[in-house]
N, C-alpha and C. Protein backbone atom coordinates (compact mmCIF):
# COMPACT_ATOMS: atom_id res chain seq x y z
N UNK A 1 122.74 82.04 47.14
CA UNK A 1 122.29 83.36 46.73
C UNK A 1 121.26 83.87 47.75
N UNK A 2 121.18 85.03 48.20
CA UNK A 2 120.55 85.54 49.17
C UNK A 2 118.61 86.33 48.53
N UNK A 3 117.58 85.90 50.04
CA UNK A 3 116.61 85.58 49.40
C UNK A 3 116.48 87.15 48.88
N UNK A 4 115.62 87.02 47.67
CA UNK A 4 114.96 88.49 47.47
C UNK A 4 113.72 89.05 48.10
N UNK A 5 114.18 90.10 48.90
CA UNK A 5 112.97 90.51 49.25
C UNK A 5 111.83 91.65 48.27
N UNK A 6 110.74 91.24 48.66
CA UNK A 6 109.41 92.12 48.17
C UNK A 6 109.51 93.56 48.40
N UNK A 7 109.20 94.38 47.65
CA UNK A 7 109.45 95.93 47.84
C UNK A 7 108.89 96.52 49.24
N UNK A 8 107.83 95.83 49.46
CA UNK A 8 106.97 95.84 50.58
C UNK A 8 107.82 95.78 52.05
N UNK A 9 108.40 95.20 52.02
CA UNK A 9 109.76 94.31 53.04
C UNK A 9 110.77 95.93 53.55
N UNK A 10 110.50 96.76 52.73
CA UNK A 10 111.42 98.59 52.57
C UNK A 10 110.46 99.45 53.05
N UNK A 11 109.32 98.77 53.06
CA UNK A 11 108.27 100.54 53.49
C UNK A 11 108.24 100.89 54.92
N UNK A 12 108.95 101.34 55.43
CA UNK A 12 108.59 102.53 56.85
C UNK A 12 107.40 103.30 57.06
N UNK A 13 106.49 103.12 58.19
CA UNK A 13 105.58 104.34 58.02
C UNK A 13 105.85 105.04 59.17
N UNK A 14 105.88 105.98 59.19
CA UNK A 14 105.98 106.92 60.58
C UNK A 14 105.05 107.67 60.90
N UNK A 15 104.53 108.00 62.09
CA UNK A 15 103.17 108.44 62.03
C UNK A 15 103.53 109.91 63.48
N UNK A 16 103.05 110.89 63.51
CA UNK A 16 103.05 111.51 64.68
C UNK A 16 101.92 112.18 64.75
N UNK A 17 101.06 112.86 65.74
CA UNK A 17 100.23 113.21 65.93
C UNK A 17 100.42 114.82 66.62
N UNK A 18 99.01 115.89 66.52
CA UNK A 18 99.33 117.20 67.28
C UNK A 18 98.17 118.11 67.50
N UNK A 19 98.42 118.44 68.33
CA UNK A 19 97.35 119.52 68.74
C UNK A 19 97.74 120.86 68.85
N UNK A 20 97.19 121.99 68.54
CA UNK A 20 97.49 123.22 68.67
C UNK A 20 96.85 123.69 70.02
N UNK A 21 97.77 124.15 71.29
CA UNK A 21 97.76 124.57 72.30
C UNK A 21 97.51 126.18 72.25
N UNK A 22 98.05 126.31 71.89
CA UNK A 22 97.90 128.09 71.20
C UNK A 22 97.94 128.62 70.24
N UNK A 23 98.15 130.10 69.82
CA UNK A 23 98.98 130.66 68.31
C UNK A 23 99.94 130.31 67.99
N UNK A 24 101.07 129.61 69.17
CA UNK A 24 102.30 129.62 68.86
C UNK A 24 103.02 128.31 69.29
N UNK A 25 101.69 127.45 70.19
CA UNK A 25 102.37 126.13 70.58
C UNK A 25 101.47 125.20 70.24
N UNK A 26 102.35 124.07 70.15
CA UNK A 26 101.59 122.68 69.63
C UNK A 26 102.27 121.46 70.51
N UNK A 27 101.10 120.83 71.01
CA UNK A 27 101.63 119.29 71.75
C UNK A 27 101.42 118.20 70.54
N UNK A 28 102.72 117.60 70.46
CA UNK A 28 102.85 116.63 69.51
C UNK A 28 103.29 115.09 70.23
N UNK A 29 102.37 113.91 69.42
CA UNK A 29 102.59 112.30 70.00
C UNK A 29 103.07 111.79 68.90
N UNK A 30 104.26 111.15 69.23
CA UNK A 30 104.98 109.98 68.45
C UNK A 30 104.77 108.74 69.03
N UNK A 31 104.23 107.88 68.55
CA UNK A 31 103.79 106.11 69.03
C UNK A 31 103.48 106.29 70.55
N UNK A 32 104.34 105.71 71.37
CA UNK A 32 103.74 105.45 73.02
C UNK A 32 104.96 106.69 73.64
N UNK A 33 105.47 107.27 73.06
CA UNK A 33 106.10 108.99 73.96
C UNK A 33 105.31 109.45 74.94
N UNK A 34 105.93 110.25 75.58
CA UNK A 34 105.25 111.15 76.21
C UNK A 34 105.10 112.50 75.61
N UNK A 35 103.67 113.47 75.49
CA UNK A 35 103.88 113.79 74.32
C UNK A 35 105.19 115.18 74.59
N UNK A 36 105.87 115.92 73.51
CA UNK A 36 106.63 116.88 73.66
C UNK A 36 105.93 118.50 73.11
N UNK A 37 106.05 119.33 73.44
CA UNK A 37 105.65 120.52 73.63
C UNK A 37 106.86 121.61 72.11
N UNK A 38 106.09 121.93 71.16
CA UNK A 38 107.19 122.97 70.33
C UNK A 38 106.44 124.50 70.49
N UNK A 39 107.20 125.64 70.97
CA UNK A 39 106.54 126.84 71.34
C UNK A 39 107.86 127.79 71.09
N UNK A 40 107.23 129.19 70.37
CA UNK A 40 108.20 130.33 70.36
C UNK A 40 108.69 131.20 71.31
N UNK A 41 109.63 131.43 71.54
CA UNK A 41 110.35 132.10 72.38
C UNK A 41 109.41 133.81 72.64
N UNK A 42 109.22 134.23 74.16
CA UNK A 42 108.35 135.47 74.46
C UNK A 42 108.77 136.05 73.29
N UNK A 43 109.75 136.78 72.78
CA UNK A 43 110.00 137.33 71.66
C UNK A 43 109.18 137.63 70.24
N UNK A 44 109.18 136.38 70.13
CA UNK A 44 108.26 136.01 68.87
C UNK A 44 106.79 135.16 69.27
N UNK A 45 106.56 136.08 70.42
CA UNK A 45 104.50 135.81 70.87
C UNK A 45 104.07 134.66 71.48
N UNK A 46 105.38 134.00 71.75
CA UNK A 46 104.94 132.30 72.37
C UNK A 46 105.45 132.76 74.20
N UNK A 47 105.39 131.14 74.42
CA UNK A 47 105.38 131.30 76.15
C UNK A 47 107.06 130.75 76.28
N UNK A 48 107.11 129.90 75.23
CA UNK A 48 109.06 129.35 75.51
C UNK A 48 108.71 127.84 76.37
N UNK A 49 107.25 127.47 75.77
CA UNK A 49 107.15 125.73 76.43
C UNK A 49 107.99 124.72 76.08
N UNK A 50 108.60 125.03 74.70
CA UNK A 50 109.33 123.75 74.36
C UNK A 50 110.17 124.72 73.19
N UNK A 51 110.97 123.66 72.78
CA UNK A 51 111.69 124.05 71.58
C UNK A 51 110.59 124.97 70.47
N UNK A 52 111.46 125.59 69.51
CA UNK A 52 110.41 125.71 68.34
C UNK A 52 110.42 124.67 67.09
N UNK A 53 109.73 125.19 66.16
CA UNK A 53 109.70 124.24 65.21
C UNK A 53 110.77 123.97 64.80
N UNK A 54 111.46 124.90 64.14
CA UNK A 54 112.72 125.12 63.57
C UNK A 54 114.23 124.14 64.29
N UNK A 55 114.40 124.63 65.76
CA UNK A 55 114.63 123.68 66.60
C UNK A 55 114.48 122.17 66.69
N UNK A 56 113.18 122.01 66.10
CA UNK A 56 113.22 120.09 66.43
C UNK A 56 113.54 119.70 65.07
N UNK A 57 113.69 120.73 63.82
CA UNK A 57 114.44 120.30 62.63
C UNK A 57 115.57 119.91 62.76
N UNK A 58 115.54 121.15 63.60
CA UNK A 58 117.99 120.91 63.44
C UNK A 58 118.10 119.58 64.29
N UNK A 59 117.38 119.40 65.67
CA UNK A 59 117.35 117.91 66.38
C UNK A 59 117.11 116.64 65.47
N UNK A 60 116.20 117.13 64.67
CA UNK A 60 115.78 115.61 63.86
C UNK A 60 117.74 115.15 62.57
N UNK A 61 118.00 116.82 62.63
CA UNK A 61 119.37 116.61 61.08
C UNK A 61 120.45 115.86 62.42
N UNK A 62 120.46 116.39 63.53
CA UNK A 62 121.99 115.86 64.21
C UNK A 62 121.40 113.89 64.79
N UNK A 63 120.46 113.91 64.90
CA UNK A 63 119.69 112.51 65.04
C UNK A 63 120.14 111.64 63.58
């Protein structure tokens, strides 16, 4: 019979970190990354440094 594990043995923690660069951009750190850049397109008041937020959602659903 296979051993039982402790509930403890299931917990994930994930941690990321961020700074707000501007109104519209933020540099964000995941563990030892390099960090990545999310910013709005000139359109909508940003500079277009990185993806937007919305953007690293749909990246995180096809991941």
């Amino acid at each position: 019979m296979p051993e039982k594990k402790d509930a403890a043995d299931y917990i994930v923690v994930n941690r990321a970190r961020g700074r707000m660069l501007s109104h519209t951009s933020a540099e964000i750190v995941v563990r030892d990354h390099a960090p990545i850049v999310a910013d709005e397109p000139p359109a909508r008041g940003g500079e277009n440094r990185g993806p937007t937020p919305l953007e690293f959602v749909l990246v995180a659903l096809c991941a």
